[in-house]
Protein backbone atom coordinates (compact mmCIF):
# COMPACT_ATOMS: atom_id res chain seq x y z
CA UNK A 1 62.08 156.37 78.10
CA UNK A 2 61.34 154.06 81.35
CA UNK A 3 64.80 155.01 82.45
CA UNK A 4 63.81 158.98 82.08
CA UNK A 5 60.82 157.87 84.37
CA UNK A 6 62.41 156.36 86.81
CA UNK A 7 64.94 158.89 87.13
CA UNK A 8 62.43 160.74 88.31
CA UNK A 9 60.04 158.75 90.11
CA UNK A 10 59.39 160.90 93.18
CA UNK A 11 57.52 163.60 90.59
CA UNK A 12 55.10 160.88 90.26
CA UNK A 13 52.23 159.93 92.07
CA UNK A 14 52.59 156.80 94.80
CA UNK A 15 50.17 155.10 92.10
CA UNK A 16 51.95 156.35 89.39
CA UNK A 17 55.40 155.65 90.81
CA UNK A 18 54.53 151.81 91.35
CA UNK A 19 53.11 151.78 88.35
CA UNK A 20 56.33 152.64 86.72
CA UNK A 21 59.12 150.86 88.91
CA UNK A 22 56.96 147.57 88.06
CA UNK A 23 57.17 148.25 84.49
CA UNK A 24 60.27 149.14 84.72
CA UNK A 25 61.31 145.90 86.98
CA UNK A 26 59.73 143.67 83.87
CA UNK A 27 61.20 145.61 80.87
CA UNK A 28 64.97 145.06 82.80
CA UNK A 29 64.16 141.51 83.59
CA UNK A 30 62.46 140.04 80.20
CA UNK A 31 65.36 142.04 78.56
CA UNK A 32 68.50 140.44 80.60
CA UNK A 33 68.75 143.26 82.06
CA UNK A 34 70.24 143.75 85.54
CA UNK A 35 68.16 141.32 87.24
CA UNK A 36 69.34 142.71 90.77
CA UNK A 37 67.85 146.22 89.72
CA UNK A 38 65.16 144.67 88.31
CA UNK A 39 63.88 143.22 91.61
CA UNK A 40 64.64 146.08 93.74
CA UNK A 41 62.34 147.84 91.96
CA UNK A 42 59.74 145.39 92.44
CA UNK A 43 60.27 145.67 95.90
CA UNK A 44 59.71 149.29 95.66
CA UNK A 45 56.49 149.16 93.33
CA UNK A 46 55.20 146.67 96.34
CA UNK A 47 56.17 149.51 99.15
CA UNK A 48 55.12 152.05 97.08
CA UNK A 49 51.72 150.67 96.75
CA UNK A 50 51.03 148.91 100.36
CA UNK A 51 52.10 152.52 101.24
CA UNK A 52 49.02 154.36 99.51
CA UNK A 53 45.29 154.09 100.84
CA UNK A 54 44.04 152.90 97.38
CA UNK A 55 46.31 150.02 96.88
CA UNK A 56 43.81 146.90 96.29
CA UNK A 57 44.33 143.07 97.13
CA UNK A 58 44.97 142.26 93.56
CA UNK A 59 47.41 144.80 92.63
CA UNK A 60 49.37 143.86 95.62
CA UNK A 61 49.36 140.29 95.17
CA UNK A 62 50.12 141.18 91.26
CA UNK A 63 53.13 142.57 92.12
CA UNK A 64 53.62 139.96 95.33
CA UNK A 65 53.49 137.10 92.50
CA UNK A 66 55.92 138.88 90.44
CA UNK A 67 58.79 138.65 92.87
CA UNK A 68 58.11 135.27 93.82
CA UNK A 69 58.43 134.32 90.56
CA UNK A 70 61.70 136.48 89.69
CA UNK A 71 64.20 135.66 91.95
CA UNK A 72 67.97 136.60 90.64
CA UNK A 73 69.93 133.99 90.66
């Protein structure tokens, strides 16, 4: 069901959006999943966010932790 999500992603709220490419980014990742995907959409989730007005220091550097800490190899 995350994939139906993200297939869609622009239907979504900026908030929303993040919301779901980070979720998405884990779900990919803890699985073993594409681990290149997984980080792109990381990267999104953090553009996505930084992009809004209501993003807040923690939810950035939530996300900002998460790619340090998931690098593909």
């Amino acid at each position: 069901s995350l994939e139906q999500l993200a297939a869609d992603l622009d239907a979504h709220p900026p908030r929303g959006r993040a919301d779901i490419q980070l979720t998405l980014a884990r779900a990919l990742w803890d699985s073993g999943g594409d681990r290149v995907r997984a980080r792109a959409l990381g990267e999104g989730a953090l553009r996505t966010l930084t992009a809004t007005t209501t993003a807040s220091a923690a939810d950035v550097a939530e996300i900002k932790s998460w790619l340090a800490s998931h690098k593909p190899r």
